[in-house]
N, C-alpha and C. Protein backbone atom coordinates (compact mmCIF):
# COMPACT_ATOMS: atom_id res chain seq x y z
N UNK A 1 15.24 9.27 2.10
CA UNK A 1 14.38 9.92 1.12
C UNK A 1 12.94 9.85 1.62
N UNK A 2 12.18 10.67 1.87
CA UNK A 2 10.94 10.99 2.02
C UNK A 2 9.66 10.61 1.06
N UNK A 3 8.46 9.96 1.32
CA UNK A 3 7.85 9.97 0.18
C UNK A 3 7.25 11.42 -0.01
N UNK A 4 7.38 11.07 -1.23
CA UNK A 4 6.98 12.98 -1.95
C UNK A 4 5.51 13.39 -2.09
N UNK A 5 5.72 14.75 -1.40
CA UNK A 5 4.25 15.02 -1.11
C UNK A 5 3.08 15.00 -2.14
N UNK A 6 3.36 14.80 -3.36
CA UNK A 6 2.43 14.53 -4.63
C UNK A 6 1.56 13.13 -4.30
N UNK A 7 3.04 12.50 -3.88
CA UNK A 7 2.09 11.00 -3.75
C UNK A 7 1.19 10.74 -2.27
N UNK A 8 1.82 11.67 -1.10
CA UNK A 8 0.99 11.66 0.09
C UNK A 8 -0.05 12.23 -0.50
N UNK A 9 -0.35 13.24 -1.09
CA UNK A 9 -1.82 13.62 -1.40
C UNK A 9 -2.66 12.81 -2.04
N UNK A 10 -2.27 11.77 -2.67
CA UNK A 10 -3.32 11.19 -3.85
C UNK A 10 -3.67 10.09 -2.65
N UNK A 11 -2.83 9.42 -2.11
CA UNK A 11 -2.73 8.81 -0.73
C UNK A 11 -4.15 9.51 0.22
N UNK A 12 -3.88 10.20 0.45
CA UNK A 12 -4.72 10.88 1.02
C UNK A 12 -6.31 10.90 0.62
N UNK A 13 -6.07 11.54 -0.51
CA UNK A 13 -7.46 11.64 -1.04
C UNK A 13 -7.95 10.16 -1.01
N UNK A 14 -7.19 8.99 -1.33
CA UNK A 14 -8.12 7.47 -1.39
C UNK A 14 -8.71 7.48 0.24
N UNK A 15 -7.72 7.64 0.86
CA UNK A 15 -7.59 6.91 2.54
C UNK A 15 -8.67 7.96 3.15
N UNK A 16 -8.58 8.99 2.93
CA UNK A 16 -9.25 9.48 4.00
C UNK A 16 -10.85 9.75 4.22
N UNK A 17 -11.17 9.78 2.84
CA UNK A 17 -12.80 8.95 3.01
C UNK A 17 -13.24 7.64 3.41
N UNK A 18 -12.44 6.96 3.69
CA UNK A 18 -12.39 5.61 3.98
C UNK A 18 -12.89 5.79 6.01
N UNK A 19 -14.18 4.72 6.26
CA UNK A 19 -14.61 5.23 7.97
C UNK A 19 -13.32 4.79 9.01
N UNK A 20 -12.72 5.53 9.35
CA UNK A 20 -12.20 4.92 10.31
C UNK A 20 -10.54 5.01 10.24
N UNK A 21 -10.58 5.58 8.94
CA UNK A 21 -8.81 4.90 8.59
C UNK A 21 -8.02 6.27 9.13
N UNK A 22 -6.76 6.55 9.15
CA UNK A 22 -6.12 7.30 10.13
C UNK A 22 -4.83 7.45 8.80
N UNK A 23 -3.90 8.38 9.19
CA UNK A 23 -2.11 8.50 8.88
C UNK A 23 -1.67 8.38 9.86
N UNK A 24 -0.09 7.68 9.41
CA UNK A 24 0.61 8.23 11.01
C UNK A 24 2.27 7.88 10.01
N UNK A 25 3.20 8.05 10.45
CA UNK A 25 4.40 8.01 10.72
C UNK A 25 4.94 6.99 10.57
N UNK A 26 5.40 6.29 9.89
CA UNK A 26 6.02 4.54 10.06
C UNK A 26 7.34 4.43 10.51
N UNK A 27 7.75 3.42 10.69
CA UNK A 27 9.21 3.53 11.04
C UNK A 27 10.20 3.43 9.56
N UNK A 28 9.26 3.69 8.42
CA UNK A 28 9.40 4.22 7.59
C UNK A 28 8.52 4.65 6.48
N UNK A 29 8.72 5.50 5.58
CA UNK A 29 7.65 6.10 4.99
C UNK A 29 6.42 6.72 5.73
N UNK A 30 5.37 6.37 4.93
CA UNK A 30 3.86 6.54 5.85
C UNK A 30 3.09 5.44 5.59
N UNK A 31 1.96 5.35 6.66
CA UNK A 31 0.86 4.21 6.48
C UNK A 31 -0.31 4.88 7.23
N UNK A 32 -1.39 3.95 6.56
CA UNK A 32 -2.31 4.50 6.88
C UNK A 32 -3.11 3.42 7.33
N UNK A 33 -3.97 3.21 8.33
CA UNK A 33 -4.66 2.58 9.17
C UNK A 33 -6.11 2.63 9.41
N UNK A 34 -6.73 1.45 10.15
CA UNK A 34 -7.78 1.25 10.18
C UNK A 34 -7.66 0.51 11.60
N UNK A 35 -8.40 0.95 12.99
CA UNK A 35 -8.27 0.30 14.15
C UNK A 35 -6.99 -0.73 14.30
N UNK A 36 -5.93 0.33 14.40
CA UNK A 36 -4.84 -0.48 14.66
C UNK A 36 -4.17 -0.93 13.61
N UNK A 37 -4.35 -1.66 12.54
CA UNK A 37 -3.97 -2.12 11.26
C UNK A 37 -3.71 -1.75 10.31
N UNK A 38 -2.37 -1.71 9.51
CA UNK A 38 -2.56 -1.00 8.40
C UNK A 38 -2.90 -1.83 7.17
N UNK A 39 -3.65 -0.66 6.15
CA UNK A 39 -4.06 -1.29 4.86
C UNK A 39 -3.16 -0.90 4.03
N UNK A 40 -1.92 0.23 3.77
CA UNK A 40 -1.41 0.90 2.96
C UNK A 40 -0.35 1.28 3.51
N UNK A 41 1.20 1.29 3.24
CA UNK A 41 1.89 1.50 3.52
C UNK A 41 3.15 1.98 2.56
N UNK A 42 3.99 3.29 2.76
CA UNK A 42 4.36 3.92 1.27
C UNK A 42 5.66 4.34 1.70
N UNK A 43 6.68 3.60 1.04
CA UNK A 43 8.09 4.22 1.58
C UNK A 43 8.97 3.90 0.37
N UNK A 44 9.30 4.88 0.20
CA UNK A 44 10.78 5.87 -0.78
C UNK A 44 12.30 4.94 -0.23
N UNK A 45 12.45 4.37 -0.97
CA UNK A 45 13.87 3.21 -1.21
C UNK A 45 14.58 4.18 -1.79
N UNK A 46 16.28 4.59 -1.08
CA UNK A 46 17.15 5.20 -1.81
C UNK A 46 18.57 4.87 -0.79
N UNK A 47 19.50 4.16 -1.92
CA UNK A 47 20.60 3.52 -1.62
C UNK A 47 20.04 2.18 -0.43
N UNK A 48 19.78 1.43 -0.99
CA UNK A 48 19.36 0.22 -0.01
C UNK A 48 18.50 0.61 1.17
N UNK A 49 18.16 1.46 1.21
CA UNK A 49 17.90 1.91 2.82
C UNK A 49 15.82 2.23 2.54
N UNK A 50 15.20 1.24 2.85
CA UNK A 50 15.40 0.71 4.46
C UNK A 50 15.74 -0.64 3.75
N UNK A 51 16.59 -1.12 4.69
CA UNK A 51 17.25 -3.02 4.32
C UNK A 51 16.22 -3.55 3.13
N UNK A 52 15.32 -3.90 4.27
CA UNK A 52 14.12 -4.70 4.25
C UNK A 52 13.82 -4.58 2.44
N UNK A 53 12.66 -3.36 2.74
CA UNK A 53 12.10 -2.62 1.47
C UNK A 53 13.13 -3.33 0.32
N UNK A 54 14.32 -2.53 0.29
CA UNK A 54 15.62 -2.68 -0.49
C UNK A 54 15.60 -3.77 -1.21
N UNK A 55 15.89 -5.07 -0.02
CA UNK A 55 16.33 -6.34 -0.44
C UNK A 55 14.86 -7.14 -1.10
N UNK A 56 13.48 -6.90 -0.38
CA UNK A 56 12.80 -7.93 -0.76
C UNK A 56 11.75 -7.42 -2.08
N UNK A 57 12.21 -5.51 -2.55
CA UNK A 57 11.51 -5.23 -3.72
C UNK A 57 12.87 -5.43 -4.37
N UNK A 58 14.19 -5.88 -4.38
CA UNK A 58 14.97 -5.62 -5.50
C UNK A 58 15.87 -4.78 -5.91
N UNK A 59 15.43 -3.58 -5.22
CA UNK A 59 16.31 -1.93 -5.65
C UNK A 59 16.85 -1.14 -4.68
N UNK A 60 17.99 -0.97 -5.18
CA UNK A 60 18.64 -0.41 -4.04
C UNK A 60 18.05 1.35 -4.34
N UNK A 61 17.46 1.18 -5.15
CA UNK A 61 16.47 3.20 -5.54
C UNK A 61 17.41 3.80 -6.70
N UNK A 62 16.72 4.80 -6.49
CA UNK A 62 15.65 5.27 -6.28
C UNK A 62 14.41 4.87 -6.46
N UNK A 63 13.37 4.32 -5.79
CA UNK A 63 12.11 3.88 -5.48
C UNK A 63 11.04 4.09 -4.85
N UNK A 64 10.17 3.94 -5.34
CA UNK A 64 8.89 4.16 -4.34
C UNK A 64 7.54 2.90 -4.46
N UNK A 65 7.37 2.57 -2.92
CA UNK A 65 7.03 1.04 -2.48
C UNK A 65 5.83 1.77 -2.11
N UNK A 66 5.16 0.88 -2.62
CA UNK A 66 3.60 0.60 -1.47
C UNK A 66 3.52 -0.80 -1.28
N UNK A 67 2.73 -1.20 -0.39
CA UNK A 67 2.54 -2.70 -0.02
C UNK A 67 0.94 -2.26 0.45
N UNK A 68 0.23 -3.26 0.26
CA UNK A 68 -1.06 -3.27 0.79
C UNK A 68 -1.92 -4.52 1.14
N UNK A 69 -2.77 -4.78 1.62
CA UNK A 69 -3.12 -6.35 1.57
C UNK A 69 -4.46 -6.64 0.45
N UNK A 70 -3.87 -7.96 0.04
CA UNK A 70 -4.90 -8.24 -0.75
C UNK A 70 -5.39 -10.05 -0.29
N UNK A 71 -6.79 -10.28 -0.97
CA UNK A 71 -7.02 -11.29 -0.92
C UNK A 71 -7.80 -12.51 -1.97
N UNK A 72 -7.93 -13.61 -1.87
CA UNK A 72 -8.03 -14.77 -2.89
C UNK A 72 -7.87 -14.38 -4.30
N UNK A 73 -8.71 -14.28 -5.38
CA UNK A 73 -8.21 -14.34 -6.74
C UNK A 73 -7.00 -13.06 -7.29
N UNK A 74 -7.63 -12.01 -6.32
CA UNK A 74 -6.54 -10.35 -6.62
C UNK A 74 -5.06 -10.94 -5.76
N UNK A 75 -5.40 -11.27 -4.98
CA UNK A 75 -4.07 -11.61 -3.98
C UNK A 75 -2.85 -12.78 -5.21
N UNK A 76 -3.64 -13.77 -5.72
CA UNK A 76 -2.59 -15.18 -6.63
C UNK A 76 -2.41 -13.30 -8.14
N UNK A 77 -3.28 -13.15 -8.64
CA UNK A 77 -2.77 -12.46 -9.66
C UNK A 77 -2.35 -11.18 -9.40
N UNK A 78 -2.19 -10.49 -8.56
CA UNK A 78 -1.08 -9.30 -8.21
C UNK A 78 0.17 -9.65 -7.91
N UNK A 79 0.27 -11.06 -7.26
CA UNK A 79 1.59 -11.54 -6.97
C UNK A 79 1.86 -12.47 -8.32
N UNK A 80 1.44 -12.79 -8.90
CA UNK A 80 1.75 -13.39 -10.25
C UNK A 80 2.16 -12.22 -11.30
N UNK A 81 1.72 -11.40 -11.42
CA UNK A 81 1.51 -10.18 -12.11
C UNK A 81 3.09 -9.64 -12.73
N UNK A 82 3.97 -9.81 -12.24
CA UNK A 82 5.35 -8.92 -12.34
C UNK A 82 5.17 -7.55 -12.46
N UNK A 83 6.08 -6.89 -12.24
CA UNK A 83 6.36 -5.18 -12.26
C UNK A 83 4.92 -5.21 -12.81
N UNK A 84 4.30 -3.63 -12.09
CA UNK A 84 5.06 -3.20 -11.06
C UNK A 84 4.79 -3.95 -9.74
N UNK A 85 4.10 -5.19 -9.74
CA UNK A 85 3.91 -5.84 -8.33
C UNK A 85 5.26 -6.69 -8.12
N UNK A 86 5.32 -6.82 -6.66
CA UNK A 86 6.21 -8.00 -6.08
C UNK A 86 5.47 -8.47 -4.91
N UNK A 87 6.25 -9.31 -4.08
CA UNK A 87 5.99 -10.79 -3.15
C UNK A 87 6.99 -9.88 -1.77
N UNK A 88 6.26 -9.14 -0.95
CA UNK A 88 7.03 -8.80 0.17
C UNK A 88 6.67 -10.44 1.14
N UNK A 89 7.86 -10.57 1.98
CA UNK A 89 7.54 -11.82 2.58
C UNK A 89 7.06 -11.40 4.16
N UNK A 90 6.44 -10.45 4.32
CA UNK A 90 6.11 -9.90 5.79
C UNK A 90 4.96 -10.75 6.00
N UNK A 91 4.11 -11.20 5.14
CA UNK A 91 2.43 -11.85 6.05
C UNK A 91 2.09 -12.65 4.69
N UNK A 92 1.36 -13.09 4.34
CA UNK A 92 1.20 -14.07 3.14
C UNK A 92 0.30 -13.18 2.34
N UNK A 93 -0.46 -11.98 3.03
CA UNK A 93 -1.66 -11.98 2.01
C UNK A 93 -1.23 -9.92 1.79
N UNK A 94 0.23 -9.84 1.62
CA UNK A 94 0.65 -8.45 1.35
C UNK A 94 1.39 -8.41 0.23
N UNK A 95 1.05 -7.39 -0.53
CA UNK A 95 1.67 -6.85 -1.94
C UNK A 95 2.51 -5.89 -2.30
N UNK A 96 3.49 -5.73 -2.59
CA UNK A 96 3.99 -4.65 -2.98
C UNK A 96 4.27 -4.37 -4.41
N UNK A 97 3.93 -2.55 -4.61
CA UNK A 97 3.79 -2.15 -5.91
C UNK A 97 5.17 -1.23 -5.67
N UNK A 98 5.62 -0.94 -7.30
CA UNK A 98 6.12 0.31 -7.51
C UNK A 98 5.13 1.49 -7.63
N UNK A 99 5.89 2.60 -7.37
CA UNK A 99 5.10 3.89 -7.68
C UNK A 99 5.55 4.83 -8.81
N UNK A 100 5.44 5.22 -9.88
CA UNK A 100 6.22 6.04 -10.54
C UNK A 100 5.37 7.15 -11.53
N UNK A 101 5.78 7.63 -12.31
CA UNK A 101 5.06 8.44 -13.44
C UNK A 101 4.07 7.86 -13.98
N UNK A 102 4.10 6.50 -14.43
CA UNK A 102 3.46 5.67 -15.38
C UNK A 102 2.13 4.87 -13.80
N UNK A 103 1.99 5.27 -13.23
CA UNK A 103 0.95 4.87 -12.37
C UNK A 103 -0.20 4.95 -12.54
N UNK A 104 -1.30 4.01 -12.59
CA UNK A 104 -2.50 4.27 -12.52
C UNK A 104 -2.79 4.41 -11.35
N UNK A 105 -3.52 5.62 -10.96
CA UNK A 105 -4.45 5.95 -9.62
C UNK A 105 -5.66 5.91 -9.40
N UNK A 106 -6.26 5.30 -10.26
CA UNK A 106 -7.44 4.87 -10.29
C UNK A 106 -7.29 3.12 -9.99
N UNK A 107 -6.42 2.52 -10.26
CA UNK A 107 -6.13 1.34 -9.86
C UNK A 107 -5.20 1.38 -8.13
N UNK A 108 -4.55 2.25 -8.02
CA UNK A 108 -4.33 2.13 -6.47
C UNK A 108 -5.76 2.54 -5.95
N UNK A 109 -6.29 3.38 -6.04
CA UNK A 109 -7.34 3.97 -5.48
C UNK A 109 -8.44 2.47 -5.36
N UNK A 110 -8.50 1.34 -6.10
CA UNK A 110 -9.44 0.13 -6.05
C UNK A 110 -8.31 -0.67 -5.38
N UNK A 111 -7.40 -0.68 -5.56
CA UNK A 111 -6.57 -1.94 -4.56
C UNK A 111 -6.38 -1.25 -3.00
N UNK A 112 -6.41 -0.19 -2.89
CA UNK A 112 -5.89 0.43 -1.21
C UNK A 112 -7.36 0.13 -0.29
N UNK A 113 -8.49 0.85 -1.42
CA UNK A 113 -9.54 0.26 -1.29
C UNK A 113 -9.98 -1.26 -0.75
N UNK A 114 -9.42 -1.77 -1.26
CA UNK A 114 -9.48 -3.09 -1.16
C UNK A 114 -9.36 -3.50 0.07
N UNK A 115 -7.78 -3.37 -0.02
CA UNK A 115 -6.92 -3.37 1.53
C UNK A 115 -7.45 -3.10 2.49
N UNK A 116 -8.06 -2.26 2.39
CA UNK A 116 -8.84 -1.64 3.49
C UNK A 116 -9.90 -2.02 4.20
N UNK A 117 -10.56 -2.81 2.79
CA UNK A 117 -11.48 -3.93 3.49
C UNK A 117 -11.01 -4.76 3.96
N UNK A 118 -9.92 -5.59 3.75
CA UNK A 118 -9.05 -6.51 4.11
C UNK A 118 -9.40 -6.06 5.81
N UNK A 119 -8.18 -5.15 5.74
CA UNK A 119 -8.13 -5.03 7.21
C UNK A 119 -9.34 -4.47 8.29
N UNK A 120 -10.11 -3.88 7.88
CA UNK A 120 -11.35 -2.86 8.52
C UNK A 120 -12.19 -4.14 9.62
N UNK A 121 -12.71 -3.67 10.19
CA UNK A 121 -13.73 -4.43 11.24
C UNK A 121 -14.87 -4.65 10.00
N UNK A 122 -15.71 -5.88 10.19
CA UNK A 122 -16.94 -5.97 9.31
C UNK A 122 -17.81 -4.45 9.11
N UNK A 123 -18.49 -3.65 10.56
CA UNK A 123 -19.08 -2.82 10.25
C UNK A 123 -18.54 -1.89 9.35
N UNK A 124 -17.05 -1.92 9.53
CA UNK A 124 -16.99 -0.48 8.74
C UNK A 124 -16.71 -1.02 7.35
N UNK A 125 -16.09 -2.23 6.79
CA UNK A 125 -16.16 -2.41 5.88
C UNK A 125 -17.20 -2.60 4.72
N UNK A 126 -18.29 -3.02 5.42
CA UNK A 126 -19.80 -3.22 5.30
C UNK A 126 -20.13 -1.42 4.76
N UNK A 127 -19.89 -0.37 5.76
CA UNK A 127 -19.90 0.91 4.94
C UNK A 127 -19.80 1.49 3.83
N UNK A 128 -18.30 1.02 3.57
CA UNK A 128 -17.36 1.10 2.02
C UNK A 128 -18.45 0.38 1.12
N UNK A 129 -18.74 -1.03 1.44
CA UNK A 129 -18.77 -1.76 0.07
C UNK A 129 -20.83 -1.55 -0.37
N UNK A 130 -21.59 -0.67 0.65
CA UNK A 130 -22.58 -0.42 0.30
C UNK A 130 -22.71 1.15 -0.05
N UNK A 131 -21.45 1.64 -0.18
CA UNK A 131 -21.20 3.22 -0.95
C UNK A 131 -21.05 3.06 -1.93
């Protein structure tokens, strides 16, 4: 299952004002990047597949995952938080959300954000947070 192009666009619109950040292709879904790193990453769970996704959000799908990185006080209460957040076990300081109808995009749009600083080089993050 593909993520659906409604949600690549809103995707889009956060990420791509962002200096530096890129799309590309994942070995599943899409992600989006910053010198090498990703801050955002968005993949469509249907029938267990991909494993991973599957087993460590819970659902075998129909679903739709983002994971992004967060850090100190947002990082303990997004992972404290329950639905739509969970605890992917890939790196200590990554989150994963559901995506659905009931989404705020104004709240991904401040957490991808976020992420982004997370991952970004100082200068460019330094950009973002004096815009």
């Amino acid at each position: 299952m593909d993520v659906p192009a409604d949600v690549v666009a809103r995707l889009r619109a956060i990420c791509d004002p962002l200096p530096g950040a890129y799309e590309e292709a994942a070995w599943a879904g899409i992600r989006f990047r910053v010198r090498g790193r990703t801050f955002v990453h968005c993949v469509a769970i249907a029938e267990g597949r991909p494993p991973a996704f599957s087993r460590h959000a819970g659902t075998r799908g129909p679903a739709l995952a983002l994971t992004f990185e967060a850090e100190g006080e947002e990082l303990l209460a997004l992972r404290s938080s329950g639905h739509p957040f969970w605890k992917p076990p890939w790196r200590p300081t990554v989150v994963g959300m559901f995506v659905n109808d009931d989404t705020d995009w104004a709240e991904v749009g401040e957490l991808v954000t976020e992420s982004y600083c997370v991952q970004a080089p100082k200068k460019l993050r330094a950009q973002v947070r004096a815009g």
